[in-house]
N, C-alpha and C. Protein backbone atom coordinates (compact mmCIF):
# COMPACT_ATOMS: atom_id res chain seq x y z
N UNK A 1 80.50 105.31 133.90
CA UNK A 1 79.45 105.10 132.93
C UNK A 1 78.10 105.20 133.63
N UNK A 2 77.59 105.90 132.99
CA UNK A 2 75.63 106.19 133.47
C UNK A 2 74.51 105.74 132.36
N UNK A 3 74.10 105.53 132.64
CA UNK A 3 72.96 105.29 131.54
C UNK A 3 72.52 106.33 130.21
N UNK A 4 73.32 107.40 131.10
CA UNK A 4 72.92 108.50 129.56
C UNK A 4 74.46 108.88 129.19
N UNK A 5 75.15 108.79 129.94
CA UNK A 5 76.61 109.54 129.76
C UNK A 5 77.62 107.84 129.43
N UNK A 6 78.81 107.81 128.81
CA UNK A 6 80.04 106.94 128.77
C UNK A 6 81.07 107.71 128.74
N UNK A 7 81.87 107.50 129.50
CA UNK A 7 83.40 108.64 129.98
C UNK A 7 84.00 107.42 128.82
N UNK A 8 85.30 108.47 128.42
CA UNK A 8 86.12 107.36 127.51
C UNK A 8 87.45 108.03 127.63
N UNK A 9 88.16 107.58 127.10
CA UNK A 9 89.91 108.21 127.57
C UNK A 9 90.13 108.53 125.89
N UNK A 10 91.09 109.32 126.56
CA UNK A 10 91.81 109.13 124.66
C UNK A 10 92.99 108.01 124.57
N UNK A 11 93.27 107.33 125.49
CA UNK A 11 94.04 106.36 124.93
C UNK A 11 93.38 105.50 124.52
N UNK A 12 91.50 105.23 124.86
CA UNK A 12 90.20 104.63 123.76
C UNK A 12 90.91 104.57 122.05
N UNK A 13 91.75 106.47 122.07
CA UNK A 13 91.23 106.59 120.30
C UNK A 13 91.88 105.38 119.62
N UNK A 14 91.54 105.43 119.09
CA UNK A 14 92.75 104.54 118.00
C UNK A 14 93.73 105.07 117.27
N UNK A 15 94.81 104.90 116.89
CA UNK A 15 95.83 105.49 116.45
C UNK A 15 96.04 105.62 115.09
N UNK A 16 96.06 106.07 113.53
CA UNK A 16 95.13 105.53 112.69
C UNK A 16 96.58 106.80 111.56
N UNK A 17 97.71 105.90 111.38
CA UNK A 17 98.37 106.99 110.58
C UNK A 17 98.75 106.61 109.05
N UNK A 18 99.40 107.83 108.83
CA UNK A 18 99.19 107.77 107.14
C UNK A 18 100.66 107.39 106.87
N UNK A 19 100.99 106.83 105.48
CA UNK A 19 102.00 106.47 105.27
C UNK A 19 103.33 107.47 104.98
N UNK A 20 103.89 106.78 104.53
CA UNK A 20 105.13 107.76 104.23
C UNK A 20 104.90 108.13 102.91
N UNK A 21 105.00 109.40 102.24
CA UNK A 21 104.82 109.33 100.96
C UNK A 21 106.21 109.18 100.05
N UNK A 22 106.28 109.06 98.93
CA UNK A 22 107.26 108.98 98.08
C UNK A 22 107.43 110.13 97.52
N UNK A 23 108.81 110.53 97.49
CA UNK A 23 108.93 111.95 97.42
C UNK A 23 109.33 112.29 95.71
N UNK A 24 109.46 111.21 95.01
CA UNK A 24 109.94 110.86 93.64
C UNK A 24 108.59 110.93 92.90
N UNK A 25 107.38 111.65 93.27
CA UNK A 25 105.59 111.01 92.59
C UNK A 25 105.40 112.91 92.65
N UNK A 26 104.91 112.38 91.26
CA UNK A 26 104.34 113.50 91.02
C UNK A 26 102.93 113.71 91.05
N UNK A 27 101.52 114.22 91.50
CA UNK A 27 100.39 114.15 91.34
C UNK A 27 99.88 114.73 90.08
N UNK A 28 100.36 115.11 89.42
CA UNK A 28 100.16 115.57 87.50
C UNK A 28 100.37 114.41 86.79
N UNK A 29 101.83 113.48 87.27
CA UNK A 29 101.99 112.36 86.07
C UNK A 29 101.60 111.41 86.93
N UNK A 30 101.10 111.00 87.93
CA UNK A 30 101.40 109.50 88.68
C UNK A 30 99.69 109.81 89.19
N UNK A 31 98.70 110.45 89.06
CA UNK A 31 97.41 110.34 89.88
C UNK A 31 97.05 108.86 90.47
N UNK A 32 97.15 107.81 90.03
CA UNK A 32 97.23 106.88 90.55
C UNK A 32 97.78 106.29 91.98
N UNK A 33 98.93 106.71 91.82
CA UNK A 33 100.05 106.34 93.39
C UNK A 33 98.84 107.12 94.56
N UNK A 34 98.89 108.46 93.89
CA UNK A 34 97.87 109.22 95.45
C UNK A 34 96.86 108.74 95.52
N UNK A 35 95.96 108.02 94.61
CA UNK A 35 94.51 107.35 94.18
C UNK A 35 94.43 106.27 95.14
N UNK A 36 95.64 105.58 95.34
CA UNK A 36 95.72 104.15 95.87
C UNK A 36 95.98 104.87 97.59
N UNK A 37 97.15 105.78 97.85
CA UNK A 37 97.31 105.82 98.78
C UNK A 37 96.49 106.36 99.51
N UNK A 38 95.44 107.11 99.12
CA UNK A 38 94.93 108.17 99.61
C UNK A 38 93.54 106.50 100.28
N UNK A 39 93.36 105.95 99.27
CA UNK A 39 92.31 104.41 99.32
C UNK A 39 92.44 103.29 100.61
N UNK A 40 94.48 103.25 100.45
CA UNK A 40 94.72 102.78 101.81
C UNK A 40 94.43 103.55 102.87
N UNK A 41 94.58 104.96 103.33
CA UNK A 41 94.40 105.36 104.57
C UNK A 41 93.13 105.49 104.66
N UNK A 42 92.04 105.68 103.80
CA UNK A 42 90.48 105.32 103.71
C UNK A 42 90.31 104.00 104.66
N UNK A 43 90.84 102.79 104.22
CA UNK A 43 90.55 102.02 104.63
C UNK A 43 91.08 101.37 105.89
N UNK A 44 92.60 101.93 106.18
CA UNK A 44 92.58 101.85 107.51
C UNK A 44 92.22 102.39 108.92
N UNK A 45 91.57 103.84 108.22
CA UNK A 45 90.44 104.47 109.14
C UNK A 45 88.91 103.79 109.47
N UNK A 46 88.57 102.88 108.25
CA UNK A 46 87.63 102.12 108.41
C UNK A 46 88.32 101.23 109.44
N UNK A 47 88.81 100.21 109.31
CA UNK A 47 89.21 99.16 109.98
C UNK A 47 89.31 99.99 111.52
N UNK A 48 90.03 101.08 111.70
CA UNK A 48 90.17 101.30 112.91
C UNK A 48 89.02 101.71 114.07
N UNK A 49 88.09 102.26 113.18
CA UNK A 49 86.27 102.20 113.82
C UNK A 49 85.67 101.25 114.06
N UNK A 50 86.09 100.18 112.87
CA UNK A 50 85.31 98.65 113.65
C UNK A 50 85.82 98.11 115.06
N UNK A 51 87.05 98.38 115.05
CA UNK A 51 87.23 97.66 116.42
C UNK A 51 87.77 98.39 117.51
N UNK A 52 86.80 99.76 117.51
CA UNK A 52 86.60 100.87 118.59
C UNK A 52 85.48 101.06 119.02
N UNK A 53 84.87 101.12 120.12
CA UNK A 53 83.67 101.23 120.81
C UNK A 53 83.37 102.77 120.34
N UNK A 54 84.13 103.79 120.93
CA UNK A 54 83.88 105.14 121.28
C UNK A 54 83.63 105.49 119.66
N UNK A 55 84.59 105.29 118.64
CA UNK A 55 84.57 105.82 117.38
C UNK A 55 83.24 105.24 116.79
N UNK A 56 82.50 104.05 117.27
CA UNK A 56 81.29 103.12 116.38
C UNK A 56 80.57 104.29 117.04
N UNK A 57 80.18 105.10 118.04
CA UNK A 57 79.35 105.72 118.86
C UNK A 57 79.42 107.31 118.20
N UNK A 58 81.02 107.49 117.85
CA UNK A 58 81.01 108.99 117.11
C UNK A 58 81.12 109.82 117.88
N UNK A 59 81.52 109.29 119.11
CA UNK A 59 82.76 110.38 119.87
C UNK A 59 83.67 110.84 119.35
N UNK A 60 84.10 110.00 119.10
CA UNK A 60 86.04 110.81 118.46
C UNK A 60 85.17 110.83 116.96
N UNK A 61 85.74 111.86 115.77
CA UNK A 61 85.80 112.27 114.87
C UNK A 61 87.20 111.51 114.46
N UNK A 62 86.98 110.44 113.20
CA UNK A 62 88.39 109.65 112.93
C UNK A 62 88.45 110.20 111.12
């Protein structure tokens, strides 16, 4: 670390994955199920920037 530069690893990133989907959902009759799921992985990409240095800085692209 330098005053203008911060080295960071990628084991820094955070690991940040999506669920399993349900293979029984249709996105024509069910828009909802993807509405919600699509809301959870929104928000566990949030959560995973708060408590990352490198990602609050906008190194990694999450």
């Amino acid at each position: 670390m330098t005053e203008e530069n911060i080295l960071f690893l990628m084991m820094d990133m955070p690991i940040v994955r999506k669920g399993q989907m349900a293979l029984n959902k249709n996105p024509f009759f069910e828009p909802d199920y993807f509405e919600n799921r699509a809301r959870r992985h929104r928000y566990n990409r949030k959560k995973a920037m708060c408590f990352n240095r490198a990602a609050q800085i906008g190194y990694y692209a999450l």
